[in-house]
Protein backbone atom coordinates (compact mmCIF):
# COMPACT_ATOMS: atom_id res chain seq x y z
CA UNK A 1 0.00 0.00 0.00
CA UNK A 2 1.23 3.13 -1.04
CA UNK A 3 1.22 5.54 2.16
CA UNK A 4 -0.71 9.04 1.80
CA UNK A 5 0.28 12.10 3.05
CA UNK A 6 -1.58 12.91 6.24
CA UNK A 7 -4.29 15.23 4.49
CA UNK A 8 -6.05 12.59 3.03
CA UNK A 9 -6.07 9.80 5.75
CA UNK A 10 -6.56 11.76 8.41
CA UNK A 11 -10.11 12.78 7.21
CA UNK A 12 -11.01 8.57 7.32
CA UNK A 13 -10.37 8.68 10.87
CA UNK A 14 -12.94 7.82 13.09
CA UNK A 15 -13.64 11.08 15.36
CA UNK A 16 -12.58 9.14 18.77
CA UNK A 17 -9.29 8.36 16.76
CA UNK A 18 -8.52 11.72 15.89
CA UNK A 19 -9.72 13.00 19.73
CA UNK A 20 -6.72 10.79 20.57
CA UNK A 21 -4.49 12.72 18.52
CA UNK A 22 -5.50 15.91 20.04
CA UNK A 23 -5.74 15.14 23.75
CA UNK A 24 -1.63 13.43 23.11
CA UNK A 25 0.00 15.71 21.00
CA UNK A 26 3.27 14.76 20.06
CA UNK A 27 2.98 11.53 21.81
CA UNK A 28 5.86 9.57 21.50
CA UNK A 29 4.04 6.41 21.39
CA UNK A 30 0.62 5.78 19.84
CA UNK A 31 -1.86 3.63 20.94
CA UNK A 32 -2.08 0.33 18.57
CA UNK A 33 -5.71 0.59 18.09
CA UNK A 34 -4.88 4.36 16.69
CA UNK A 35 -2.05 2.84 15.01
CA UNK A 36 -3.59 0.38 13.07
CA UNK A 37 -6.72 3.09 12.51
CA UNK A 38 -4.37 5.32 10.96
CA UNK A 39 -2.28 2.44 8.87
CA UNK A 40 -5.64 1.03 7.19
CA UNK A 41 -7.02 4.83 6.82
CA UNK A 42 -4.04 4.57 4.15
CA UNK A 43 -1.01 6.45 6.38
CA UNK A 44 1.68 5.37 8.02
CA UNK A 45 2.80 2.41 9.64
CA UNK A 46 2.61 3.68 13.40
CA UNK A 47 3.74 0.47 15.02
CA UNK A 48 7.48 1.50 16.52
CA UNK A 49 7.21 5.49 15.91
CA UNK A 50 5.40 8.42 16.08
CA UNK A 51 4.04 10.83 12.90
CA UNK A 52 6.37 13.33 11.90
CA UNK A 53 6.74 16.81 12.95
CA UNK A 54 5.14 18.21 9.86
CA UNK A 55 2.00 15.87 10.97
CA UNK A 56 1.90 16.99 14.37
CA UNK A 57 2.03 20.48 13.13
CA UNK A 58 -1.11 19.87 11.05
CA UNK A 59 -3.24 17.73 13.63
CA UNK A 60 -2.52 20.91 15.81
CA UNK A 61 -3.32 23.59 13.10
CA UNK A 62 -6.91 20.77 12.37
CA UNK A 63 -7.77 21.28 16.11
CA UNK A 64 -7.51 25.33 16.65
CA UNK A 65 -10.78 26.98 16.74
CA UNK A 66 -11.32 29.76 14.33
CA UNK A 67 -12.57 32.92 15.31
């Protein structure tokens, strides 16, 4: 499987999956069950890392209210 870039997969998340994401920013280690969410939602394979900075920065840009 060819692995997309977070824009697309993230919006096949399930919400509590994503709520994960926000309420552990920049977690270190991810839960498996959001692991494997995010690996058949078509990103990466979250088994033994985290996402990247660049993905962090974008869950965290996703989650700000706007005014």
């Amino acid at each position: 499987m060819v692995e997309q870039h977070i824009e697309q997969w993230w919006m096949k998340l399930e919400t509590d999956h994503k709520e994960w994401f926000r309420e552990n920013l920049r977690a270190e280690v991810i839960e498996p069950d959001v692991a494997l969410a995010v690996y058949e939602a078509g990103g990466p394979d979250l088994k033994d890392k985290t996402l990247q900075p660049r993905d962090w920065d974008f869950i965290e840009t996703q989650s700000e209210f706007v005014d």
